[in-house]
N, C-alpha and C. Protein backbone atom coordinates (compact mmCIF):
# COMPACT_ATOMS: atom_id res chain seq x y z
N UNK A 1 0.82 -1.19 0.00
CA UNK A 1 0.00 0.00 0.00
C UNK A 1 0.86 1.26 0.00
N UNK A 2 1.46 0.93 0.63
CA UNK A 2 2.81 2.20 0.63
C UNK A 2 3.32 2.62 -0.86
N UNK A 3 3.59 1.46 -1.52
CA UNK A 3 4.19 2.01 -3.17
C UNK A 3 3.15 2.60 -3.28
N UNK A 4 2.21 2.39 -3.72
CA UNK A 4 0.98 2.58 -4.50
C UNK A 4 0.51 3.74 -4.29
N UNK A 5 0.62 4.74 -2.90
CA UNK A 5 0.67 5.62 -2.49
C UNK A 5 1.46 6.81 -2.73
N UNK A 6 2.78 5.99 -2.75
CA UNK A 6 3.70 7.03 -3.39
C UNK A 6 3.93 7.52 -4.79
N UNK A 7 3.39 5.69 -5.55
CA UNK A 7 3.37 6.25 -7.32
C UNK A 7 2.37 7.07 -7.62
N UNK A 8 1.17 6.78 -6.47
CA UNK A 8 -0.11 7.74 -6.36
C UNK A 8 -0.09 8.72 -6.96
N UNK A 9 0.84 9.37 -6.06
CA UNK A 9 1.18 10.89 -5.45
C UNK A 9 2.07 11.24 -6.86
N UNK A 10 3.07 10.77 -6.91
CA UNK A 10 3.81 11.26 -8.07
C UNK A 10 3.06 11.20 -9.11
N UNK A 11 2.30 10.14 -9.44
CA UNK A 11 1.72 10.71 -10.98
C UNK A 11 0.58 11.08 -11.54
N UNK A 12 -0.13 11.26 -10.40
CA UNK A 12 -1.59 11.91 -10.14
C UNK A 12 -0.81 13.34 -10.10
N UNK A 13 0.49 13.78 -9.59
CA UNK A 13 0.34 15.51 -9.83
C UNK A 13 0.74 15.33 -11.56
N UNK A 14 1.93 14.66 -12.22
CA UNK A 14 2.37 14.70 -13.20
C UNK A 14 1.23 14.28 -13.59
N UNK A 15 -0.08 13.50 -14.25
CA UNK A 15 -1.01 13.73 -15.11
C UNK A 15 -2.01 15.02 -14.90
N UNK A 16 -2.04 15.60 -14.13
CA UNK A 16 -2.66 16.71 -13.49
C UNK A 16 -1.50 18.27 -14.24
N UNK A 17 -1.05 18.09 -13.93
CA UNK A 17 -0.14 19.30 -14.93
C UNK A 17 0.07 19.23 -16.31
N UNK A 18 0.65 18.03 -16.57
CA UNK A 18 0.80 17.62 -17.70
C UNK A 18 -0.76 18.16 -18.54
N UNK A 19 -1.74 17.11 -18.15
CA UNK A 19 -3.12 17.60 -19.00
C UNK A 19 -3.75 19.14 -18.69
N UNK A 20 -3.82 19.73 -17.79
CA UNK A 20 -3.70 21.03 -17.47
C UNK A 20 -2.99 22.09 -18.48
N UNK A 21 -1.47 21.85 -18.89
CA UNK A 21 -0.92 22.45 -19.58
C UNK A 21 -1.08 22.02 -21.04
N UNK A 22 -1.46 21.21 -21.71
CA UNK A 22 -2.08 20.93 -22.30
C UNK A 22 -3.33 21.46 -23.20
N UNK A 23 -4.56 21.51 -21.72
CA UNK A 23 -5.54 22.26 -22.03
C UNK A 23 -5.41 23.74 -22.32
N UNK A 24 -4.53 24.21 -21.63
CA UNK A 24 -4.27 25.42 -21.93
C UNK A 24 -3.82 26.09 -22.73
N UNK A 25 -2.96 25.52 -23.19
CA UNK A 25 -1.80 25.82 -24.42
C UNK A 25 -2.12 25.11 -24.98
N UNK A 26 -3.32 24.20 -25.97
CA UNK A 26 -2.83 23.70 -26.37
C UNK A 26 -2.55 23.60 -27.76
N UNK A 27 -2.49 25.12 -29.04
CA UNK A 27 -1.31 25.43 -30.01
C UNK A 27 -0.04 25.34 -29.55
N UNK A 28 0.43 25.50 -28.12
CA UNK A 28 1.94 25.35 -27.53
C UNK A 28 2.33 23.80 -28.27
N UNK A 29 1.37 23.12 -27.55
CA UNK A 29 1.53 21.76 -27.21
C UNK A 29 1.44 20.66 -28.30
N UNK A 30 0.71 21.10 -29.51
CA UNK A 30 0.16 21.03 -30.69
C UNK A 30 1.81 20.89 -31.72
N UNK A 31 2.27 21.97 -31.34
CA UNK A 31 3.25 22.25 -32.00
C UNK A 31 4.63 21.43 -31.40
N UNK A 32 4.67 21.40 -30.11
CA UNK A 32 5.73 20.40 -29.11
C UNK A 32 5.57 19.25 -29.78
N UNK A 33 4.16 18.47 -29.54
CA UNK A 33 3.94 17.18 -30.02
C UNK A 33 4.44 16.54 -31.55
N UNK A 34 4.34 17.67 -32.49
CA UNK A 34 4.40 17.67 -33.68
C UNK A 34 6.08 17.46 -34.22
N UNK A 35 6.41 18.44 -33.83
CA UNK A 35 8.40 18.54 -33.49
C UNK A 35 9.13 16.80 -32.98
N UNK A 36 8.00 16.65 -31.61
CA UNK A 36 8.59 15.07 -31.41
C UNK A 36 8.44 14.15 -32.62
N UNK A 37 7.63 14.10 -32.76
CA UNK A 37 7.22 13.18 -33.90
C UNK A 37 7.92 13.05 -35.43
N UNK A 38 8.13 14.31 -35.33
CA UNK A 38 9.42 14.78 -36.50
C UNK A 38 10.98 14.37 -36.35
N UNK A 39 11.07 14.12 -35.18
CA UNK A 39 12.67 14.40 -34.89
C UNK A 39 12.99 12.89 -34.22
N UNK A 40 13.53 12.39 -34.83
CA UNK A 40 13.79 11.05 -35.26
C UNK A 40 14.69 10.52 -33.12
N UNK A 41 15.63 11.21 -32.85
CA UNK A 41 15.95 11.87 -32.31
C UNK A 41 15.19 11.80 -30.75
N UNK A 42 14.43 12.64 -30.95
CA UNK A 42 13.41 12.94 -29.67
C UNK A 42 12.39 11.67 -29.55
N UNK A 43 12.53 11.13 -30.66
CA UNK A 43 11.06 9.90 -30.66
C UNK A 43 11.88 8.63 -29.72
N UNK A 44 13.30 8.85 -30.26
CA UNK A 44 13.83 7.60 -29.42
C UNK A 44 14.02 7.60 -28.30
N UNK A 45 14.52 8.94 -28.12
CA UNK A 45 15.06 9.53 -26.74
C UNK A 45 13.59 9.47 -25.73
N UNK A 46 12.70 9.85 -26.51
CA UNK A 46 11.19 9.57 -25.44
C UNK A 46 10.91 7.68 -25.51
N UNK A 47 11.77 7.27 -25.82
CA UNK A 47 11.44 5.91 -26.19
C UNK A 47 11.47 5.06 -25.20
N UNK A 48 13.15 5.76 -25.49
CA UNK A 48 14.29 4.79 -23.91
C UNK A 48 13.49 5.51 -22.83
N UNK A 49 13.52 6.42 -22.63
CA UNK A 49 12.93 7.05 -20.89
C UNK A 49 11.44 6.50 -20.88
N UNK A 50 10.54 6.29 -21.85
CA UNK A 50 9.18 5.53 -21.51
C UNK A 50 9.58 4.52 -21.20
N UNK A 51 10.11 3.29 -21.73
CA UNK A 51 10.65 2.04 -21.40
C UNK A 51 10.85 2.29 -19.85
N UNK A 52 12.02 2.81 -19.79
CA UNK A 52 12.35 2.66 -18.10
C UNK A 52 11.59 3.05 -17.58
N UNK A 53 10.87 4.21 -17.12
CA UNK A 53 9.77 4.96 -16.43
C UNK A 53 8.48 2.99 -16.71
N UNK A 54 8.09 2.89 -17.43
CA UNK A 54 7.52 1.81 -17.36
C UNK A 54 7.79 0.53 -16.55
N UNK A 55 9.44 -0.08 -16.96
CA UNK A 55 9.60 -0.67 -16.11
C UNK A 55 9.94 -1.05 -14.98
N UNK A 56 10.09 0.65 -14.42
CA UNK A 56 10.21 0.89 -13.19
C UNK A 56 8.91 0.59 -12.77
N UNK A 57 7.62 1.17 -12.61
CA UNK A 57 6.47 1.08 -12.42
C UNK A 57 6.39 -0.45 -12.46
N UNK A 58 6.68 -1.71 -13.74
CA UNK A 58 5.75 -2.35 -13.73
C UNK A 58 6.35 -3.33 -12.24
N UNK A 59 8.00 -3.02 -12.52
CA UNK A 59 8.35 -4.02 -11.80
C UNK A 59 8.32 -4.07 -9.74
N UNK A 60 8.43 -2.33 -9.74
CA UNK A 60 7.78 -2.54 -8.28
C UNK A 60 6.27 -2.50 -7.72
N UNK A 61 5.55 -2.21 -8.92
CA UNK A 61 4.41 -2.31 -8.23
C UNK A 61 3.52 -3.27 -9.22
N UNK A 62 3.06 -4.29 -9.62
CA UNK A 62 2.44 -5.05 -10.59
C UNK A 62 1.72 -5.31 -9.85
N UNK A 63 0.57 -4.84 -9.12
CA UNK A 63 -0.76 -5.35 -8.40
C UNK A 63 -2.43 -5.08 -9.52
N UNK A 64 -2.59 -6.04 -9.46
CA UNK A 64 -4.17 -7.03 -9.85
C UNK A 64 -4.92 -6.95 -8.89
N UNK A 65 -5.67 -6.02 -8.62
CA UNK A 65 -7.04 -6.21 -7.84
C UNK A 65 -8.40 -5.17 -8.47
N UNK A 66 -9.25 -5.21 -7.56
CA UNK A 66 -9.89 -4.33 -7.81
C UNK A 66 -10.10 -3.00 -7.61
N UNK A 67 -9.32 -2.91 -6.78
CA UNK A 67 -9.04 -1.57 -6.21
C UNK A 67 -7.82 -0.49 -7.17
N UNK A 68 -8.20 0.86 -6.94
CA UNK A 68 -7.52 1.88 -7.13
C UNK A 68 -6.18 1.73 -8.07
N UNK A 69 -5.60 0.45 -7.45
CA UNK A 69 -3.82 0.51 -7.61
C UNK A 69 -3.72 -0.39 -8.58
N UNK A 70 -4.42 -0.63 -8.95
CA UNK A 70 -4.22 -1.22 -10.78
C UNK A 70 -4.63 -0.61 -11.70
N UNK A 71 -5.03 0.80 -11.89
CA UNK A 71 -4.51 1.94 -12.45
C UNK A 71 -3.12 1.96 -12.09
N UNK A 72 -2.42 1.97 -11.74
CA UNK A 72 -0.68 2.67 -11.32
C UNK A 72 -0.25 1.34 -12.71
N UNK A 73 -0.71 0.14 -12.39
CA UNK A 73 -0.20 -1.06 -12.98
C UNK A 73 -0.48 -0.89 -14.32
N UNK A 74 -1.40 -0.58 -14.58
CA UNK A 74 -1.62 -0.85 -15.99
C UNK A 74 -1.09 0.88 -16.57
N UNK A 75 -0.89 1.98 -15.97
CA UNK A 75 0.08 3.03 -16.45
C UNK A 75 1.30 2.15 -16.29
N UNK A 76 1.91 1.73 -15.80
CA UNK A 76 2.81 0.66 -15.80
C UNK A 76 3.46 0.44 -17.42
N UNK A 77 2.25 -0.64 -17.59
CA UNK A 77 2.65 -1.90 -18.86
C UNK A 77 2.09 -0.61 -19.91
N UNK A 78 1.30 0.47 -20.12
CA UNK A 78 0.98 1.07 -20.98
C UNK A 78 2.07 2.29 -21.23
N UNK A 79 2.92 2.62 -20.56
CA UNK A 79 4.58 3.26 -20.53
C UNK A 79 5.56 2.31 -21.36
N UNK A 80 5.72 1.16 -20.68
CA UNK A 80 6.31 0.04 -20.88
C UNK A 80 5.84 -0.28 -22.63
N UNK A 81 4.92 -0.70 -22.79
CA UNK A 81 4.44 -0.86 -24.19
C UNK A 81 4.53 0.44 -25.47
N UNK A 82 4.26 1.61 -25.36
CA UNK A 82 4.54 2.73 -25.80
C UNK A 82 5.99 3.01 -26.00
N UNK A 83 6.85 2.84 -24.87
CA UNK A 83 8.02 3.07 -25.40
C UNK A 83 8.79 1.70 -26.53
N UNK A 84 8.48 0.99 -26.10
CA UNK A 84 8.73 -0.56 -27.41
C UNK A 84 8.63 0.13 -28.23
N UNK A 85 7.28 0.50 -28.54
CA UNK A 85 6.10 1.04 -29.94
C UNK A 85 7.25 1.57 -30.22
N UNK A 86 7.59 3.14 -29.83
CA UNK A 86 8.59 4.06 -30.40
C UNK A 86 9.81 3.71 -30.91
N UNK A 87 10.21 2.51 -30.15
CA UNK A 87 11.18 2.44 -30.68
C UNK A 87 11.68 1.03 -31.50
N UNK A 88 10.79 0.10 -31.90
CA UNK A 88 10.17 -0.47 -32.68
C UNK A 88 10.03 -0.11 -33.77
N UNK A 89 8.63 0.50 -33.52
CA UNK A 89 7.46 0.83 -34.53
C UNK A 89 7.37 2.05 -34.79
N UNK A 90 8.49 3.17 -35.22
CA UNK A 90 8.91 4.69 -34.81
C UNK A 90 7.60 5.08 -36.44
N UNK A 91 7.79 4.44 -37.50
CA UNK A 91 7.04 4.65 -38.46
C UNK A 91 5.26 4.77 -37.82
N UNK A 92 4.72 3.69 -37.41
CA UNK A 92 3.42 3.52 -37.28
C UNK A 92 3.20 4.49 -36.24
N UNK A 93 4.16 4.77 -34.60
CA UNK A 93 4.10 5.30 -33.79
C UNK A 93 3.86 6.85 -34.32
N UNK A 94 4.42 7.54 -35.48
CA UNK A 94 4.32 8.68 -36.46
C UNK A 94 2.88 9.05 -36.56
N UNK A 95 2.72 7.71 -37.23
CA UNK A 95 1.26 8.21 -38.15
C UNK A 95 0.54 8.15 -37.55
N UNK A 96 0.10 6.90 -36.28
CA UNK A 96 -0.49 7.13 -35.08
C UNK A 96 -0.88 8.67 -34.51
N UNK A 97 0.25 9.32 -34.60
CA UNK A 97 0.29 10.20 -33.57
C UNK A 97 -0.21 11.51 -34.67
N UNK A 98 -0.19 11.61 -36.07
CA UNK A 98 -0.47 12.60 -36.85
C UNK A 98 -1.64 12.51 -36.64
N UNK A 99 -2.49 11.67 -36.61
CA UNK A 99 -3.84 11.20 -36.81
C UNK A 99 -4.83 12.14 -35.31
N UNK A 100 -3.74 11.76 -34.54
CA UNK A 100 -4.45 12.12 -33.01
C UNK A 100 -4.01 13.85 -33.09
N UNK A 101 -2.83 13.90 -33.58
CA UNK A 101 -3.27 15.84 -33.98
C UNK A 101 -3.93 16.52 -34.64
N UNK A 102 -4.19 15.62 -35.89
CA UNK A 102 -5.11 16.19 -36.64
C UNK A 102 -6.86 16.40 -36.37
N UNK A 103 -6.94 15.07 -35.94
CA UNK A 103 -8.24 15.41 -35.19
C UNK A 103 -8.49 16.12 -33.80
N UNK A 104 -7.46 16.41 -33.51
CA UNK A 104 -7.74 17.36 -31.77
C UNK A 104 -8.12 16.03 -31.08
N UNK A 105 -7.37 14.70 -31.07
CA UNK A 105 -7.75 13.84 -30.51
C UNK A 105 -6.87 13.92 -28.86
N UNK A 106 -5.63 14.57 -29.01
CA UNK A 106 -5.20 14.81 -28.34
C UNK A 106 -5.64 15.84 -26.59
N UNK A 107 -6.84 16.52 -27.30
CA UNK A 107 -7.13 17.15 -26.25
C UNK A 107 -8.10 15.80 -25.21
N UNK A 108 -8.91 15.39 -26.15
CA UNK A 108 -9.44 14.25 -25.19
C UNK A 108 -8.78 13.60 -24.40
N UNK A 109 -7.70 12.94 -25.02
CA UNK A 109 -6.53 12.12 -23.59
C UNK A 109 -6.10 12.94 -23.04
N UNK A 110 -5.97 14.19 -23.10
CA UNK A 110 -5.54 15.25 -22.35
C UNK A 110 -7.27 15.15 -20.89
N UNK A 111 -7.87 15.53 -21.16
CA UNK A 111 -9.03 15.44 -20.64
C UNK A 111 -8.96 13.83 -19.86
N UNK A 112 -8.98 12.92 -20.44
CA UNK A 112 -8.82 11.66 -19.75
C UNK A 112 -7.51 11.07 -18.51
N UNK A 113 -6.65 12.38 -18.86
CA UNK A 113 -5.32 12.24 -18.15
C UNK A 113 -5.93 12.98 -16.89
N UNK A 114 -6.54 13.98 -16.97
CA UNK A 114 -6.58 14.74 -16.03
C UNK A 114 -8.18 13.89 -15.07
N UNK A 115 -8.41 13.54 -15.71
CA UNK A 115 -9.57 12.67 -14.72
C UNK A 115 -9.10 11.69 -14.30
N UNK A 116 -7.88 10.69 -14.68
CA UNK A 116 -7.35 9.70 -14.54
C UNK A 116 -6.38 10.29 -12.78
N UNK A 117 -5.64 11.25 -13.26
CA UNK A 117 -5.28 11.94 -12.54
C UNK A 117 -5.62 12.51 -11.23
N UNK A 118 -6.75 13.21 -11.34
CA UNK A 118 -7.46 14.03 -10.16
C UNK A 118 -8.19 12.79 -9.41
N UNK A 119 -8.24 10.94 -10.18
CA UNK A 119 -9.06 10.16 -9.10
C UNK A 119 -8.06 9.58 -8.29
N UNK A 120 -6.84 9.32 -8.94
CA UNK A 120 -5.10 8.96 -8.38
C UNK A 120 -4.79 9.92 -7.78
N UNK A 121 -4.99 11.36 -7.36
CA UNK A 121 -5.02 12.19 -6.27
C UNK A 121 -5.39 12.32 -4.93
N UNK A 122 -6.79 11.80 -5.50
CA UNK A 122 -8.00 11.43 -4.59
C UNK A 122 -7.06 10.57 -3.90
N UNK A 123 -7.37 9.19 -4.27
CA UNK A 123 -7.08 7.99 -3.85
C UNK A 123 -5.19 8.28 -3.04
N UNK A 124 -4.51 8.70 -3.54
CA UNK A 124 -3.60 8.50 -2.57
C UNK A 124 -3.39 9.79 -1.74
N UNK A 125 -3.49 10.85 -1.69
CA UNK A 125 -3.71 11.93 -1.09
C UNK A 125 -4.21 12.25 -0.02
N UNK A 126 -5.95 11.76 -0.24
CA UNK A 126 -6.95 11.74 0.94
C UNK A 126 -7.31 10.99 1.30
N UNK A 127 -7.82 9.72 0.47
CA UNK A 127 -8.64 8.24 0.87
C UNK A 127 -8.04 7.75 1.82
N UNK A 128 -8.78 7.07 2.68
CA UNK A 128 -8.46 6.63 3.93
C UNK A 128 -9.05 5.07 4.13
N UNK A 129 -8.23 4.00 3.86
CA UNK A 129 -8.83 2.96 3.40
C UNK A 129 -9.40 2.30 4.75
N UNK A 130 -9.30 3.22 6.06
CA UNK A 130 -9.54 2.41 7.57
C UNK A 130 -11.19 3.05 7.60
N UNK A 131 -11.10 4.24 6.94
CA UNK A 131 -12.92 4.38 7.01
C UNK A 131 -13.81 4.48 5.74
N UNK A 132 -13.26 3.77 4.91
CA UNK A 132 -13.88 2.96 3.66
C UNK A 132 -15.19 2.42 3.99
N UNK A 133 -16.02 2.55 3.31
CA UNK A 133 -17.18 2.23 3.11
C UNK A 133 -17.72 0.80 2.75
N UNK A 134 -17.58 -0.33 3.17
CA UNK A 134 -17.40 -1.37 2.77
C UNK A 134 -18.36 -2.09 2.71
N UNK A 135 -19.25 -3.15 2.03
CA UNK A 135 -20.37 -4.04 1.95
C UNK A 135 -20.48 -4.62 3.26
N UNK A 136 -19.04 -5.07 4.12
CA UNK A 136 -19.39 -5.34 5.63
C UNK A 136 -19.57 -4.60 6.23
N UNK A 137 -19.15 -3.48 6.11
CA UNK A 137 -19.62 -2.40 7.47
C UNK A 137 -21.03 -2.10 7.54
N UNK A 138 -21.46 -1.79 6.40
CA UNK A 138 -22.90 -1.69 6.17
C UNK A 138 -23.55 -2.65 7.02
N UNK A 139 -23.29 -4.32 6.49
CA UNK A 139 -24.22 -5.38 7.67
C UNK A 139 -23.77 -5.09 8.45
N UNK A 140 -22.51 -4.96 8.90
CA UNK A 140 -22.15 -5.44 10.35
C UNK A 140 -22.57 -4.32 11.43
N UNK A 141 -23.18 -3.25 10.72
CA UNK A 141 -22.78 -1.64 11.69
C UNK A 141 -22.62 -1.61 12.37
């Protein structure tokens, strides 16, 4: 519970800024995104650091339940998998990604980051799993 808390925390603020700045800028960001994708360079270099950032994640925290912290896991293997892609699949990873600028698809995962985000806030920030609301407490009151 402790990792899970701490990857919480770290990447509930980083999807929270990240999509934030985003929304705001986002001809800034439009144009950032576009440059990566161009620069043969930056695609790899975001390649190798997704990879690790991934398998850092997957390998200390790989929890399966139902709860909260398999979001952290599956940002995990979805870091982990993305950076392969890039550096793999740097062609498809391209056109992929033209596709999602061209349609302003980008603002949506921007939008989805930040909800993804602000509930991974929630959850490690404030939630308090000792006065959780639970199907037994209810019977048992």
């Amino acid at each position: 519970m402790a990792t899970s808390i701490f990857l919480g925390k770290i990447i509930s603020v980083f999807l929270i800024v990240f999509s934030l700045g985003i929304l705001l800028n986002r001809h800034i960001y439009k144009k950032v995104f576009h440059e990566m994708i161009e620069t043969p360079a930056i695609l790899t270099i975001s390649g190798i650091v997704t990879i690790i950032l991934g398998l850092l994640i997957v390998l200390s925290h790989n929890i399966w339940n139902v709860a909260w912290e398999s979001i952290i896991s599956i940002i995990g293997w979805v870091l982990l998998i993305q950076g392969i892609f890039r550096l793999v699949f740097p062609k498809t990873v391209k056109v992929y990604a033209k596709k999602l600028l061209h349609n302003n698809g980008y603002i949506w995962w921007a939008i989805f980051l930040l909800l993804v985000g602000l509930y991974l806030a929630y959850m490690s920030y404030f939630f308090e799993p000792t006065k959780a609301l639970t199907a037994f407490s209810i019977i048992s009151f």
